[in-house]
N, C-alpha and C. Protein backbone atom coordinates (compact mmCIF):
# COMPACT_ATOMS: atom_id res chain seq x y z
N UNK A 1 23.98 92.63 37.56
CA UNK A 1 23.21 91.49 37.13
C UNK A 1 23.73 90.93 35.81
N UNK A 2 24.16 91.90 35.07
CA UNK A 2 24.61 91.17 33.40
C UNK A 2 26.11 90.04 34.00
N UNK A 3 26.74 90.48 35.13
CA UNK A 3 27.63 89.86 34.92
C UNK A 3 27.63 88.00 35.45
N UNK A 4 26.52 88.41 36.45
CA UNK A 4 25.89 86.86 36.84
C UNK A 4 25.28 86.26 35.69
N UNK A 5 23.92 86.96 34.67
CA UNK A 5 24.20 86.59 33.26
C UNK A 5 25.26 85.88 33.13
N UNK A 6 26.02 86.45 32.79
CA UNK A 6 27.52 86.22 31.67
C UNK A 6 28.36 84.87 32.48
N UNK A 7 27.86 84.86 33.72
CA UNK A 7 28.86 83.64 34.23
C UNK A 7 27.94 82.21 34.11
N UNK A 8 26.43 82.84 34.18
CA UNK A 8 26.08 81.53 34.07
C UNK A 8 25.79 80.68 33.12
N UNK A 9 25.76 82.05 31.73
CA UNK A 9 26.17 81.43 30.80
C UNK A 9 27.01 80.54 30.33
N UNK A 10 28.47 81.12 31.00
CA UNK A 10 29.64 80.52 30.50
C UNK A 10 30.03 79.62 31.59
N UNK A 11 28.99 79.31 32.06
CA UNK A 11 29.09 77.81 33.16
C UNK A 11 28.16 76.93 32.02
N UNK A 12 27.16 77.08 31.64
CA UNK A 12 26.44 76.36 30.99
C UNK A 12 26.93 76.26 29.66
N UNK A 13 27.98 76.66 29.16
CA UNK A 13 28.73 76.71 27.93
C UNK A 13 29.71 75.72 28.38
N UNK A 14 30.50 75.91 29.54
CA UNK A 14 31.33 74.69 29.90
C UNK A 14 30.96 73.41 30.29
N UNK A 15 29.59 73.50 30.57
CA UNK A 15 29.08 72.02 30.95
C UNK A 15 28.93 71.46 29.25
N UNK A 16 28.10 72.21 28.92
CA UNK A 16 28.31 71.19 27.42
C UNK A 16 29.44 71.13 26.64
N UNK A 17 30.46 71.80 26.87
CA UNK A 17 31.94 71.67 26.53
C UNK A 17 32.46 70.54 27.04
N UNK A 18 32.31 70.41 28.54
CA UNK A 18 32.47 69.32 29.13
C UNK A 18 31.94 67.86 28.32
N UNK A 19 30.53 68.07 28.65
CA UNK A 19 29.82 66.69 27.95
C UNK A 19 30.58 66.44 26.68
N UNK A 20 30.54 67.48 25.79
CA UNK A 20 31.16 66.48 24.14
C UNK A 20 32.09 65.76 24.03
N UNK A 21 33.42 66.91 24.84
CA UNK A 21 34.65 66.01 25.14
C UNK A 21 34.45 64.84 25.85
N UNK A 22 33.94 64.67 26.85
CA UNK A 22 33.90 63.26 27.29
C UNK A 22 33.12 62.38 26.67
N UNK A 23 32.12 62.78 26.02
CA UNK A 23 31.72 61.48 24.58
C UNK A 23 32.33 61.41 23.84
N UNK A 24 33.49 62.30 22.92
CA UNK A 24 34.32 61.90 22.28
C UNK A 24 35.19 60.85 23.04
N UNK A 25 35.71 60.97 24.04
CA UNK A 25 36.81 60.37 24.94
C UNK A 25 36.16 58.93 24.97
N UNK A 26 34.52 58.85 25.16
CA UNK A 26 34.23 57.58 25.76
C UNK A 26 33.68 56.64 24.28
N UNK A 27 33.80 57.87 23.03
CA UNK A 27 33.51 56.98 21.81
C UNK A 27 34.64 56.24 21.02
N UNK A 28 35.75 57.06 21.36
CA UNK A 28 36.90 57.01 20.88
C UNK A 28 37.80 55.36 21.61
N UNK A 29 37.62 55.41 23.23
CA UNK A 29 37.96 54.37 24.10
C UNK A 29 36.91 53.16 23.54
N UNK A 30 35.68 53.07 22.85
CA UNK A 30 34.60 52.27 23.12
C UNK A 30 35.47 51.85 21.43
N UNK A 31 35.64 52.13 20.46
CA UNK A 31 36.12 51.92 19.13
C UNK A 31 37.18 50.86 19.43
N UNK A 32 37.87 51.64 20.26
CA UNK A 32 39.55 50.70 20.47
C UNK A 32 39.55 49.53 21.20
N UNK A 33 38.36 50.06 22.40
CA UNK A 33 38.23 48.49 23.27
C UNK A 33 37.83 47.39 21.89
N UNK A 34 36.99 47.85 21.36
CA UNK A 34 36.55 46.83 20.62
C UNK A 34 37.06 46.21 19.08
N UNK A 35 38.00 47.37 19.17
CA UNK A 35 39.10 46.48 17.89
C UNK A 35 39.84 46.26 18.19
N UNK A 36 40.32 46.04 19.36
CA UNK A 36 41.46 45.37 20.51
C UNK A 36 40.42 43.89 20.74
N UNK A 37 39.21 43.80 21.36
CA UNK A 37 38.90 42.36 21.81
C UNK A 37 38.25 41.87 20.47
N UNK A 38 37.72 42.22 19.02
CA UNK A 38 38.49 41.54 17.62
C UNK A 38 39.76 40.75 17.60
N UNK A 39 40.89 41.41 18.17
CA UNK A 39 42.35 40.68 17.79
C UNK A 39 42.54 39.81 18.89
N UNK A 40 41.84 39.97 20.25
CA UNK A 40 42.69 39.05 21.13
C UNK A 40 41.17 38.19 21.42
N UNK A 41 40.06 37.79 20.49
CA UNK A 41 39.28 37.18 20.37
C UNK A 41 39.71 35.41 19.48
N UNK A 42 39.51 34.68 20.22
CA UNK A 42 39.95 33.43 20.30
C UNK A 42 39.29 33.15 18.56
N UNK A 43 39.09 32.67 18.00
CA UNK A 43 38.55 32.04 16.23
C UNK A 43 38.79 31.03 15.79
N UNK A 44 37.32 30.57 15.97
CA UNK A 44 37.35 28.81 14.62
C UNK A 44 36.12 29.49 14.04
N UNK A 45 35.73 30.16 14.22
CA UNK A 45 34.46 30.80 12.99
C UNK A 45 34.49 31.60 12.31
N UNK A 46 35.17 32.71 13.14
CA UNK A 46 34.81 34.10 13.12
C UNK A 46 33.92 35.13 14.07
N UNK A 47 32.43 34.54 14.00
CA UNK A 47 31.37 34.69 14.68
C UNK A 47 31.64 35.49 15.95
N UNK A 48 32.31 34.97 16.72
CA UNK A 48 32.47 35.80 17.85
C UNK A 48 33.26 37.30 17.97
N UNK A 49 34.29 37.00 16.81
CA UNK A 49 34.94 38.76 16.35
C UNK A 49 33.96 39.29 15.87
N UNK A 50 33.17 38.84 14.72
CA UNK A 50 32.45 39.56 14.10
C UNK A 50 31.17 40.45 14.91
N UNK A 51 30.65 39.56 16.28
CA UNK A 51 29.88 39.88 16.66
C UNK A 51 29.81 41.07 18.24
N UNK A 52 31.44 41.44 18.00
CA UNK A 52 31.98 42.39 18.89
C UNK A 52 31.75 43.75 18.44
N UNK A 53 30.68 44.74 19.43
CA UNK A 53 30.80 45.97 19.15
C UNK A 53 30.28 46.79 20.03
N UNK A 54 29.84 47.82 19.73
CA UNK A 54 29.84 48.86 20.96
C UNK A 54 28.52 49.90 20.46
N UNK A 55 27.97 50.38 21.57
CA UNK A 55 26.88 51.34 21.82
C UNK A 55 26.63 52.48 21.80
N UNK A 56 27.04 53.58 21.82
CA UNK A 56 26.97 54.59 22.53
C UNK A 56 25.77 55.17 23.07
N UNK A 57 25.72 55.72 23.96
CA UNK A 57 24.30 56.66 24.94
C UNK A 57 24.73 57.63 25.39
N UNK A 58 23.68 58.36 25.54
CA UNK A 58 24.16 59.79 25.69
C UNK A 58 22.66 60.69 26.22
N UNK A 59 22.69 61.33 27.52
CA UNK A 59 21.51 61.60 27.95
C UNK A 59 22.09 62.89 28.57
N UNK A 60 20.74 63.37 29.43
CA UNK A 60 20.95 64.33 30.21
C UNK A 60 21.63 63.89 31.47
N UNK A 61 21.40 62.57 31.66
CA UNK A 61 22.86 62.45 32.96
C UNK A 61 24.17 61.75 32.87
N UNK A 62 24.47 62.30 31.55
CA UNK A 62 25.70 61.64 31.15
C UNK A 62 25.80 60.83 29.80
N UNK A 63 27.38 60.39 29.79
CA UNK A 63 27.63 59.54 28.74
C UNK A 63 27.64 58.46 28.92
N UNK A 64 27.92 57.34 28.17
CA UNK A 64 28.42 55.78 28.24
C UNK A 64 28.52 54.86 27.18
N UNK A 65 29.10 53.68 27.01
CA UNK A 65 28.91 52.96 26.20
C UNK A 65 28.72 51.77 26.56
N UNK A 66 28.28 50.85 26.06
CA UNK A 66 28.26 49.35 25.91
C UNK A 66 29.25 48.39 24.81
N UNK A 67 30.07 48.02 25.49
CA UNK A 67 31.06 47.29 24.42
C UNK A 67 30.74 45.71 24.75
N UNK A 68 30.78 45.06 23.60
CA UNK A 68 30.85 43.56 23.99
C UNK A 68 30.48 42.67 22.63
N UNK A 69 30.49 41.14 23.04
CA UNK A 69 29.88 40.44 21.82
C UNK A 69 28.78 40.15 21.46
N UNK A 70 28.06 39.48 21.24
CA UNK A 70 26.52 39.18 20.87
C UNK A 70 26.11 37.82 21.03
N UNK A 71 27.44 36.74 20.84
CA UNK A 71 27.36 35.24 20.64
C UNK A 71 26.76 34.74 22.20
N UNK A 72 26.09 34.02 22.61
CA UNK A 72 25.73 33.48 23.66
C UNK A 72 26.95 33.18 24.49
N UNK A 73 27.50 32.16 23.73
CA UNK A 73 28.75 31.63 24.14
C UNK A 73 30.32 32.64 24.54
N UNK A 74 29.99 34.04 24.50
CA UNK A 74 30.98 34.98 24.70
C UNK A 74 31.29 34.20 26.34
N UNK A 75 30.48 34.44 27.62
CA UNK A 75 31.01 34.82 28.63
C UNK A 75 31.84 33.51 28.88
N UNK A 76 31.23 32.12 28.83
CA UNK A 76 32.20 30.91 28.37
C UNK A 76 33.82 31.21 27.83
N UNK A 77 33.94 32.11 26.67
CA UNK A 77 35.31 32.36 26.64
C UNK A 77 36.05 33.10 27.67
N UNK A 78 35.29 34.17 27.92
CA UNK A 78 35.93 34.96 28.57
C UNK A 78 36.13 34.49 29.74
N UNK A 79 35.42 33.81 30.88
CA UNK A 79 35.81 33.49 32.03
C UNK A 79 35.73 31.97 32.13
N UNK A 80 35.95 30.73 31.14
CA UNK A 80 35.86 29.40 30.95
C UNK A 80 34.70 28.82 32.24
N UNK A 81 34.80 27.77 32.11
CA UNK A 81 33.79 27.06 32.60
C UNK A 81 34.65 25.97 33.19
N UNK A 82 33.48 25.17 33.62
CA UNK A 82 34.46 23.86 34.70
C UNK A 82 35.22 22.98 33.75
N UNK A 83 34.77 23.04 32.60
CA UNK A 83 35.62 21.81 31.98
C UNK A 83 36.84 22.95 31.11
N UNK A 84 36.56 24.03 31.00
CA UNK A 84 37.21 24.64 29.56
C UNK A 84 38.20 26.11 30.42
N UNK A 85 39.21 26.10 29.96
CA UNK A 85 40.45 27.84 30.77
C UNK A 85 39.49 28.66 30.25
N UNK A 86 39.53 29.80 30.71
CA UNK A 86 38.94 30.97 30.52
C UNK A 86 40.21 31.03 28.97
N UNK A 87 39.44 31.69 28.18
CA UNK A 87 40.13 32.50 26.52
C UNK A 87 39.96 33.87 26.96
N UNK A 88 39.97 35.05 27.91
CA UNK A 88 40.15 36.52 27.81
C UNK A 88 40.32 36.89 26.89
N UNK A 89 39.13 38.22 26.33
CA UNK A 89 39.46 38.91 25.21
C UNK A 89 38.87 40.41 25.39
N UNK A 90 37.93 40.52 25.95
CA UNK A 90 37.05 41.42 26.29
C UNK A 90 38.37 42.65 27.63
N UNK A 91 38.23 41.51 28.51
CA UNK A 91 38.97 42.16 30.02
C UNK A 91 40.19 42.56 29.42
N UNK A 92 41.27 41.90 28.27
CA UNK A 92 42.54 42.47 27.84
C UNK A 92 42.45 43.53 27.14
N UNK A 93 41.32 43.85 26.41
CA UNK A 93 41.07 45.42 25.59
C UNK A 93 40.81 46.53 26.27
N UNK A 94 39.79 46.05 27.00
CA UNK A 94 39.61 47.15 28.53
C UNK A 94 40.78 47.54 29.62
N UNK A 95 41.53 46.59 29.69
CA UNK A 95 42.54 47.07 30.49
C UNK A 95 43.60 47.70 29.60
N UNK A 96 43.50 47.38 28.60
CA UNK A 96 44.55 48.21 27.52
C UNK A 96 44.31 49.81 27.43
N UNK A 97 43.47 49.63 27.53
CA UNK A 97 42.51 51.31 26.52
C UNK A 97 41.72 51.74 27.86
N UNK A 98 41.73 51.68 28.69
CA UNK A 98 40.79 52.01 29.84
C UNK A 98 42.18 53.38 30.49
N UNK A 99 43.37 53.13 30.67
CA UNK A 99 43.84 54.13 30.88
C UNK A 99 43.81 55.54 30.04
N UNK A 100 43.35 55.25 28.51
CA UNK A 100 43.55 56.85 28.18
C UNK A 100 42.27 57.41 28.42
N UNK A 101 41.10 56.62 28.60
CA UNK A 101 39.84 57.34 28.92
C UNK A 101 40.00 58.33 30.39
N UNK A 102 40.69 57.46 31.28
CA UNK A 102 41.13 58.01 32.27
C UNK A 102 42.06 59.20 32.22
N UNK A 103 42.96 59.00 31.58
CA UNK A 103 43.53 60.51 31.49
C UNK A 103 42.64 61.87 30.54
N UNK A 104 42.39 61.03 29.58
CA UNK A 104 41.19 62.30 28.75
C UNK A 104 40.11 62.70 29.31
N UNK A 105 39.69 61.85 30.65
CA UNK A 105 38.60 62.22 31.58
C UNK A 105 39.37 63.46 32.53
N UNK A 106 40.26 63.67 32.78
CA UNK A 106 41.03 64.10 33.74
C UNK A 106 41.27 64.85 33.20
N UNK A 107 41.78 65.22 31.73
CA UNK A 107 42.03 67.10 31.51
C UNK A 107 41.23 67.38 30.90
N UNK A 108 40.05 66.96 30.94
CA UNK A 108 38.70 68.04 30.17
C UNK A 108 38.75 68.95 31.21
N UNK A 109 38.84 68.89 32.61
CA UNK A 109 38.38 69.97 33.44
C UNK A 109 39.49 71.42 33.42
N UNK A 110 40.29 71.00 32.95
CA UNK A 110 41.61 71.93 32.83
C UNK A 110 41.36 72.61 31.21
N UNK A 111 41.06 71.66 30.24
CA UNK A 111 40.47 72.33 29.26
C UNK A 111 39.47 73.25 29.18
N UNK A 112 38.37 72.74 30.14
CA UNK A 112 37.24 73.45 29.75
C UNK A 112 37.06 74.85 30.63
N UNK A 113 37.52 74.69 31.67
CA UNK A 113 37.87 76.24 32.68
C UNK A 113 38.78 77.23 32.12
C-alpha cells in the first residue's frame, strides 16, 4: 500500500509540475504576443499600442490568457472594413510566438515524467 501512496503522490506532484510549466509557457508566449502586436500595431496616436495587453487565468481546469487591445476600433484594423485594408497586428504576433508555446507545451511531458 505505501507504494500506491508514493505513486500517487508523485502523480499529483507531476500534475502540478505540469500546470506551472505550462503557465509559465503560456505567460511568457502572452508577454511576447503582445510586445510583438505593440510593434506591428499601425500609429497616429499611440492609443491603440498603448492599449495592447494580456490576462492571465489560471484555475483548476487549466491555464490561459487573454491578449489583445482595448480601443473599440481594434477589430477595424485588424480585419479592415468595406471602405478601409485590413492593418494586421494582433494575427502577426500570434503567428510569430504561437510556435514556441507549442513546442514548450510538448516537452513539459518529457520533463515532468
Amino acid at each position: 500500500m505505501d507504494e500506491l501512496a508514493n505513486l500517487a503522490a508523485d502523480l499529483r506532484a507531476a500534475g502540478e509540475k505540469a500546470q506551472n510549466m505550462a503557465a509559465d509557457a503560456i505567460a511568457k508566449t502572452a508577454a511576447d504576443i503582445s510586445n510583438d502586436a505593440k510593434v506591428f500595431a499601425p500609429v497616429r496616436t499611440g492609443n491603440l499600442r498603448n492599449s495592447i495587453g494580456y490576462d492571465l487565468m489560471q484555475d483548476s481546469g487549466g491555464v490561459g490568457a487573454e491578449i489583445g487591445p482595448t480601443v473599440s476600433y481594434a477589430p477595424h484594423l485588424e480585419w479592415g472594413t468595406s471602405v478601409m485594408a485590413p492593418r494586421p497586428f494582433l494575427g502577426p504576433a500570434f503567428d510569430r510566438r504561437s510556435p514556441y508555446l507549442e513546442q514548450a507545451l510538448r516537452s513539459i511531458g518529457g520533463e515532468v515524467i
